[in-house]
Protein backbone atom coordinates (compact mmCIF):
# COMPACT_ATOMS: atom_id res chain seq x y z
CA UNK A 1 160.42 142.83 137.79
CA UNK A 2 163.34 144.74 138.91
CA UNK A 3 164.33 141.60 141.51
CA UNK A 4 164.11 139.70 139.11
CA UNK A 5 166.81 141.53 136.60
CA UNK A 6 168.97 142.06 139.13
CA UNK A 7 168.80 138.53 139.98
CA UNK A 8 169.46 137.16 136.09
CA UNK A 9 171.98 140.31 135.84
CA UNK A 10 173.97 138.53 138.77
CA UNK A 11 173.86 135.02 137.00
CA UNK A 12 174.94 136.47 133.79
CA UNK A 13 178.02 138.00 135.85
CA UNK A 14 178.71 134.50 137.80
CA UNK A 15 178.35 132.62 133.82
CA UNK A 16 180.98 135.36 132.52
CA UNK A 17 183.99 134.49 135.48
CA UNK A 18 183.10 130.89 135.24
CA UNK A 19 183.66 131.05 131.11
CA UNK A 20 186.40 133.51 131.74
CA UNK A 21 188.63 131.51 134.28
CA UNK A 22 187.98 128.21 132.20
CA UNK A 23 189.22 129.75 129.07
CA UNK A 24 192.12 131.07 130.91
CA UNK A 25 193.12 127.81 132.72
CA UNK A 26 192.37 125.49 129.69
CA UNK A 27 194.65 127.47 127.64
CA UNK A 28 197.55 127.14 129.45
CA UNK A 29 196.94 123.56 129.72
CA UNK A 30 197.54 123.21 125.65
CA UNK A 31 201.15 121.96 124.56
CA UNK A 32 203.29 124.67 122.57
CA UNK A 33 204.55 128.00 123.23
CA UNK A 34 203.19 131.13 121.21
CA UNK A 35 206.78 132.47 120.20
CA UNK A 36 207.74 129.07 119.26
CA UNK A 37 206.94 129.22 115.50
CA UNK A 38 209.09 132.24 115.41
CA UNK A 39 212.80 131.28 115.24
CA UNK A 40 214.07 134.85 115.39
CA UNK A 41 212.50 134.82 119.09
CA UNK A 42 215.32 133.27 121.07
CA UNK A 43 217.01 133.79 124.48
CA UNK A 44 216.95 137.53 125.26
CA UNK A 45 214.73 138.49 122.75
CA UNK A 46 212.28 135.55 124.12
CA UNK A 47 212.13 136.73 127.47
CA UNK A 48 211.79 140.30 126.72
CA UNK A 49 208.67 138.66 124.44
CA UNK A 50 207.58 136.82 127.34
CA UNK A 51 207.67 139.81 129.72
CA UNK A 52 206.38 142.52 127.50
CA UNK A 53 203.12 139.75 127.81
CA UNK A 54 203.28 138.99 131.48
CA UNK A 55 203.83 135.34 130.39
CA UNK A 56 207.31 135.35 132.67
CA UNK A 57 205.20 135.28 135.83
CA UNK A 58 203.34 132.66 137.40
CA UNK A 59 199.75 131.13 135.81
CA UNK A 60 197.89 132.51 138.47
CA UNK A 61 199.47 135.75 139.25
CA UNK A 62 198.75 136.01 135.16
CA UNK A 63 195.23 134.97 135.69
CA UNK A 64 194.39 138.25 138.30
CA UNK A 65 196.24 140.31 136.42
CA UNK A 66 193.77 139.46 133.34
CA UNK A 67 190.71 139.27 135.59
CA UNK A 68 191.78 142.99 136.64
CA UNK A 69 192.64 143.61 132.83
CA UNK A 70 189.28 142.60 131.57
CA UNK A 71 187.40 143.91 134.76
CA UNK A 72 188.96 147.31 133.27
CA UNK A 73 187.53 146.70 129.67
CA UNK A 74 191.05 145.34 128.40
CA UNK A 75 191.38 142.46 126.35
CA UNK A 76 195.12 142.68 125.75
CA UNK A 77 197.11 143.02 122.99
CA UNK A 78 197.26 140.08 120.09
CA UNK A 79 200.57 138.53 120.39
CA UNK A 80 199.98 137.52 116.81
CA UNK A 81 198.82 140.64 115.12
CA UNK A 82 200.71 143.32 117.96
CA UNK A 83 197.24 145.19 118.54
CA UNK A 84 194.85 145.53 120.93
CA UNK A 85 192.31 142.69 121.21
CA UNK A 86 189.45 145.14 121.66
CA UNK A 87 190.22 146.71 118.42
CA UNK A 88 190.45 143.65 116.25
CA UNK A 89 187.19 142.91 117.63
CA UNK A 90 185.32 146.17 117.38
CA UNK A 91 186.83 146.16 113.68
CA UNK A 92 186.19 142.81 112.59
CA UNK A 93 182.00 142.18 114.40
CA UNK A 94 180.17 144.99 111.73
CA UNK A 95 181.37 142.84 109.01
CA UNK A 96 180.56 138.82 111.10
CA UNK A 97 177.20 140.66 112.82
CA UNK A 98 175.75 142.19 109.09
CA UNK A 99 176.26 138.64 108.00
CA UNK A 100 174.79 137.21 111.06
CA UNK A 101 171.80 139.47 111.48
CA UNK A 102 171.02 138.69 107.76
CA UNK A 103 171.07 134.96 108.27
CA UNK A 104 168.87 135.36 111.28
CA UNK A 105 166.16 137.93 109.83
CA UNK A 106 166.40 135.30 106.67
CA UNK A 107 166.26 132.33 109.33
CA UNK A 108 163.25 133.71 110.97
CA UNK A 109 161.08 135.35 108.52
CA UNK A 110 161.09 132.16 106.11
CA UNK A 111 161.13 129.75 109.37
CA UNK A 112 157.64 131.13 110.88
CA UNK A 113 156.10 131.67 107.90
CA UNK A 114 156.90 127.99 106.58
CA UNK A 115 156.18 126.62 110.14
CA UNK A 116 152.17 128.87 109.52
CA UNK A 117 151.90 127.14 106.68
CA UNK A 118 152.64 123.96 107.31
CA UNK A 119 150.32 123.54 110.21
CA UNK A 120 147.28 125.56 108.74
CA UNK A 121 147.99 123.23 105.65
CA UNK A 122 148.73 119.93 107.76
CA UNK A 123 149.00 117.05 105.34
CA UNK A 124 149.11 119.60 102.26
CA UNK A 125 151.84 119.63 99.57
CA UNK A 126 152.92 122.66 101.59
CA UNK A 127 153.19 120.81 104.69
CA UNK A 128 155.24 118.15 103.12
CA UNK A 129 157.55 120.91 101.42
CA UNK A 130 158.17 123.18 104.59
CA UNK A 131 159.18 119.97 106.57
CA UNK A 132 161.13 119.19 103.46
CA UNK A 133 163.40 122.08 103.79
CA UNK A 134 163.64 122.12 107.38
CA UNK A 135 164.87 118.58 107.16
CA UNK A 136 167.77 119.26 104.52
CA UNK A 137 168.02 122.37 107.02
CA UNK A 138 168.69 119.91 109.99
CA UNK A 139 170.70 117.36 108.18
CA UNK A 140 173.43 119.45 106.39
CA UNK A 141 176.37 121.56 107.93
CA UNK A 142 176.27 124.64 107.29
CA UNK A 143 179.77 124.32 105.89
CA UNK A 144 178.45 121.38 103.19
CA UNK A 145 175.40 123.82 102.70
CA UNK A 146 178.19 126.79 101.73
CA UNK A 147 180.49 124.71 99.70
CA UNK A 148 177.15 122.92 97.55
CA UNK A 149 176.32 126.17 96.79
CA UNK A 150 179.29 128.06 95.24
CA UNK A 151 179.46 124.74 93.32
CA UNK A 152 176.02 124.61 92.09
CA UNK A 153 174.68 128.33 91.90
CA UNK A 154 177.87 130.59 91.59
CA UNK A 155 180.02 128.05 89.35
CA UNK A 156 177.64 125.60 87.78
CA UNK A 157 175.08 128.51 86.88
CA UNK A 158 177.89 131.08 85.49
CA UNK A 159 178.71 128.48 83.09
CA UNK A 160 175.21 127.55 81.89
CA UNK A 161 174.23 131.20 81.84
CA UNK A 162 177.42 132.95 80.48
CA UNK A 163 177.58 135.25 83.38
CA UNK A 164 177.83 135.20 86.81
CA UNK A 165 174.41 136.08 89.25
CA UNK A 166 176.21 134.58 92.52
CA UNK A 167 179.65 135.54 93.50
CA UNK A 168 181.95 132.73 94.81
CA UNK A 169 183.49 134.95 97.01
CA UNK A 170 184.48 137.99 98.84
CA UNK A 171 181.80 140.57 100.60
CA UNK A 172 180.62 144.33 100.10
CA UNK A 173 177.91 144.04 97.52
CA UNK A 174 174.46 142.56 98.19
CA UNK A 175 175.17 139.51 95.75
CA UNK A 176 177.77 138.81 97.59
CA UNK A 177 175.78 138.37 100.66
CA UNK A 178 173.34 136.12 99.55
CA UNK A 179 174.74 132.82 99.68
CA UNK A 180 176.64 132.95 102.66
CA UNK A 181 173.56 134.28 104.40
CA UNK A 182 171.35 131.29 103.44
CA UNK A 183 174.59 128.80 104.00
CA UNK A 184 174.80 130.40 107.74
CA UNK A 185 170.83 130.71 108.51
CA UNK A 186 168.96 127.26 106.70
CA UNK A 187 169.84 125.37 110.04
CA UNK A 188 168.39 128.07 111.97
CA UNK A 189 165.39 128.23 109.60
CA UNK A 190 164.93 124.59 109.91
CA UNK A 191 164.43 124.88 113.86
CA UNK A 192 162.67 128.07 113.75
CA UNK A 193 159.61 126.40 111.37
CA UNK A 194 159.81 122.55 112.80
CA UNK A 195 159.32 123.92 116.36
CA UNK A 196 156.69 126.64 114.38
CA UNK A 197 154.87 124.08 112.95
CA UNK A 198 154.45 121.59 116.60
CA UNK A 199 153.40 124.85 118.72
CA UNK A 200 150.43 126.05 115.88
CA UNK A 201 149.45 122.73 115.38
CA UNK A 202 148.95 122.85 119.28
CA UNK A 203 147.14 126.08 120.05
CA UNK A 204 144.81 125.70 116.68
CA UNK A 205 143.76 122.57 118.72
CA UNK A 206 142.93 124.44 121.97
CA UNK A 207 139.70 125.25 123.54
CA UNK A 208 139.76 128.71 122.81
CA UNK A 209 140.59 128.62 119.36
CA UNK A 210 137.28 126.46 118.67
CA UNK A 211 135.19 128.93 120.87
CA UNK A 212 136.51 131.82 118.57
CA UNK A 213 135.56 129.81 115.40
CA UNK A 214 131.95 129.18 117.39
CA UNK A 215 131.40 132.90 117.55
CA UNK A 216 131.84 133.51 113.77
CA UNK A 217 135.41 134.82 113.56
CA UNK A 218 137.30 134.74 110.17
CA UNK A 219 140.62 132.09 109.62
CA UNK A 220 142.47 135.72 109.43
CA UNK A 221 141.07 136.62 112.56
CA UNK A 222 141.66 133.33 114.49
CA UNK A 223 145.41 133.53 112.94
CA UNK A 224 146.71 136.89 114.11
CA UNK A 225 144.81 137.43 117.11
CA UNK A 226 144.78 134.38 118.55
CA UNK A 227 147.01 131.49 117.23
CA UNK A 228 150.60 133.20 116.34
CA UNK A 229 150.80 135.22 119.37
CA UNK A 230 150.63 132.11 121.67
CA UNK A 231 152.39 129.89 119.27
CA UNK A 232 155.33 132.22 119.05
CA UNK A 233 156.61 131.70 122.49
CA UNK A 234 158.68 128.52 121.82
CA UNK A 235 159.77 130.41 119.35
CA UNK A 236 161.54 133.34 121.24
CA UNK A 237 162.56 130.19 123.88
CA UNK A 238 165.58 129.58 121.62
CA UNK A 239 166.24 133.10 120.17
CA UNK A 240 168.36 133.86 122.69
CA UNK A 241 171.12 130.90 121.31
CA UNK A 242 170.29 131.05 118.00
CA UNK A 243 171.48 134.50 118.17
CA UNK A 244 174.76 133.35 119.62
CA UNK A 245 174.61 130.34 117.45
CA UNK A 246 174.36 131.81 114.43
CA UNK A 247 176.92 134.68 114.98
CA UNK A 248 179.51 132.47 115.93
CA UNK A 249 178.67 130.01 113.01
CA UNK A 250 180.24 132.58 110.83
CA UNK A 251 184.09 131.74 111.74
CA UNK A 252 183.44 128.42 109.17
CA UNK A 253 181.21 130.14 106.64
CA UNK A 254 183.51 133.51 106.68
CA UNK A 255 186.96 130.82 105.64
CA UNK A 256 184.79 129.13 103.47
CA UNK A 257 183.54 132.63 101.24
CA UNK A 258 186.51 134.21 102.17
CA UNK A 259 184.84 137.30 104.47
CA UNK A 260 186.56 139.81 106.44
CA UNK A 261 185.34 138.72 109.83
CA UNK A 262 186.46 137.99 113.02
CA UNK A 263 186.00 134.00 112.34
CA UNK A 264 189.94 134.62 110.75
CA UNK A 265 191.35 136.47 113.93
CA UNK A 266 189.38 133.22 116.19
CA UNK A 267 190.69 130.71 113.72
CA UNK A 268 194.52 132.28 113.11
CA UNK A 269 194.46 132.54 117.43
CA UNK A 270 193.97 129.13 117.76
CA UNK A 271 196.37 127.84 115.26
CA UNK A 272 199.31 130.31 116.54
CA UNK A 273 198.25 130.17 120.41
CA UNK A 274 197.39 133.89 120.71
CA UNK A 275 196.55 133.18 124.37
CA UNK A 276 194.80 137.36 124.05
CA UNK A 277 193.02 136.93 121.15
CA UNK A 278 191.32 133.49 121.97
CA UNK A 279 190.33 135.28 125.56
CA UNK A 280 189.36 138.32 124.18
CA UNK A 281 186.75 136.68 121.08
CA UNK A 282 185.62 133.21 123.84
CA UNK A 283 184.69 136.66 126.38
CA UNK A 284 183.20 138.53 123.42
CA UNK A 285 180.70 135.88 122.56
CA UNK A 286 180.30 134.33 125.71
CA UNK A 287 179.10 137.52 126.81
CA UNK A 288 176.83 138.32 123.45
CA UNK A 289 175.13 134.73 124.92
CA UNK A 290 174.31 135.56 127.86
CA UNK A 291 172.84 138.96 126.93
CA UNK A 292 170.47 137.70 124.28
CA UNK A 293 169.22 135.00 126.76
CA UNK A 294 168.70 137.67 129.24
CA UNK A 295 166.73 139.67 126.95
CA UNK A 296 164.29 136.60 125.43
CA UNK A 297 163.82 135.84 129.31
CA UNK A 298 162.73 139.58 130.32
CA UNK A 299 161.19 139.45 126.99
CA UNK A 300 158.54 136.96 128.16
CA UNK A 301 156.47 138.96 130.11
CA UNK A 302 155.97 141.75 127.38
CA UNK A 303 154.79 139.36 124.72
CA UNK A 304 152.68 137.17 126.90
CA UNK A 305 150.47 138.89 130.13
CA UNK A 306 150.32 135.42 131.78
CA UNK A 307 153.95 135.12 132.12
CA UNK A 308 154.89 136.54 135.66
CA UNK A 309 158.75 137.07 135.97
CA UNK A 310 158.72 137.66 139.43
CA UNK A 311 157.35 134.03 140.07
């Protein structure tokens, strides 16, 4: 056990330096300076810019100094917002994780439990409406799903009703969390409950499953002992991105109902060249995906005996 988490602990390292020297490189390969949409920023001024950044040196006598920088815990300073990169981040996450931890407990509470149903009602009306959803789920952006739905529930309704239930925007109060959530976690859902659905439908057609029905056991029985517990496994297989997935899906959904996340700092960066900034959030989430793949992996062996780690 311990071999083997020092072994996935050393991959997750080798993934981080890879991702960190590609971001590095690649940005310096994009056209554009970052002081150039500042025309106060010329000659002296400019250099003393430059300098104050390290961006007077060389690429690569840049690129140690930031590997010895981040190896430190330093992220830099924004050259946009003239603050540390670490605390834009550490200020900006509680507000993009609450919204991404709601769209994944919404995500995968509603996706296993439509996935149950659909396979213990195969060929059902249920069936046909879990595969229903997880189809729309599949087929529409999440940024389409967001925009359909401050159209239809937060305008449309407040006109029919007379008041409004849904707010278009903004964040802080549970209504306001609702639609964004579902915007940010149907896709999710719609994975969680098709790949649900295939792995029930499998183990309810084992061998084991009909010698537990042979001995007299109830359908309630069968279900929790036997069937979810082995059908979940595919399951927690894709936890580990969806995690990542769905926290980073919240730059679009954030601009779209206007929330206070870090999806504006990662957008802004991008847009203005803030060489720090698009380091410091491609690091931050690089490294919150390798983490939650290392933990489904170790994961394995605690949910499932059979499942030796050290093999």
């Amino acid at each position: 056990m311990w071999r083997y988490t020092l072994k996935r602990v050393g991959y997750a390292v080798l993934t981080l330096f890879v991702l960190i020297t590609l971001t590095f490189f690649m940005m310096r390969m994009l056209p554009g300076d970052p002081f150039l949409g500042d025309k106060t920023v010329t000659g002296t001024v400019l250099e003393n810019m430059k300098a104050k950044y390290g961006l007077d040196k060389p690429v690569i006598v840049q690129y140690f100094m930031y590997i010895g920088n981040v190896v430190r815990g330093d992220l830099g300073t924004s050259i946009t917002y003239s603050k540390p990169v670490r605390e834009l981040i550490s200020e900006a996450f509680v507000v993009s994780a609450d919204l991404g931890v709601r769209a994944l407990l919404f995500a995968l509470i509603a996706g296993v439990l439509l996935g149950m149903v659909a396979a213990v009602r195969r060929g059902s009306v249920w069936d046909s409406i879990s595969m229903f959803i997880a189809m729309i789920g599949v087929s529409v952006p999440s940024f389409i799903m967001g925009a359909l739905l401050q159209y239809f529930l937060a305008l449309q309704l407040r006109k029919l009703l007379g008041f409004s239930v849904f707010p278009v925007q903004g964040w802080g109060t549970f209504a306001k969390t609702l639609l964004p959530s579902f915007a940010l976690g149907l896709s999710s859902l719609a994975t969680v409950s098709r790949l649900m659905r295939t792995s029930m439908l499998d183990v309810l057609s084992q061998d084991y499953i009909k010698t537990a029905k042979a001995k007299g056991l109830s359908q309630k029985q069968i279900l929790f002992r036997h069937t979810i517990r082995n059908a979940i496994m595919p399951v927690l297989t894709i936890m580990g991105p969806t995690v990542a997935s769905v926290l980073t899906g919240t730059f679009v959904i954030e601009s779209i109902f206007n929330i206070p996340g870090l999806g504006k700092y990662f957008v802004m960066s991008i847009k203005d060249l803030d060489y720090m900034m698009i380091s410091g959030t491609t690091i931050f989430y690089g490294g919150l995906l390798v983490v939650c793949t290392l933990v489904v992996d170790l994961l394995y062996g605690l949910i499932d005996p059979r499942v030796k780690l050290e093999a």
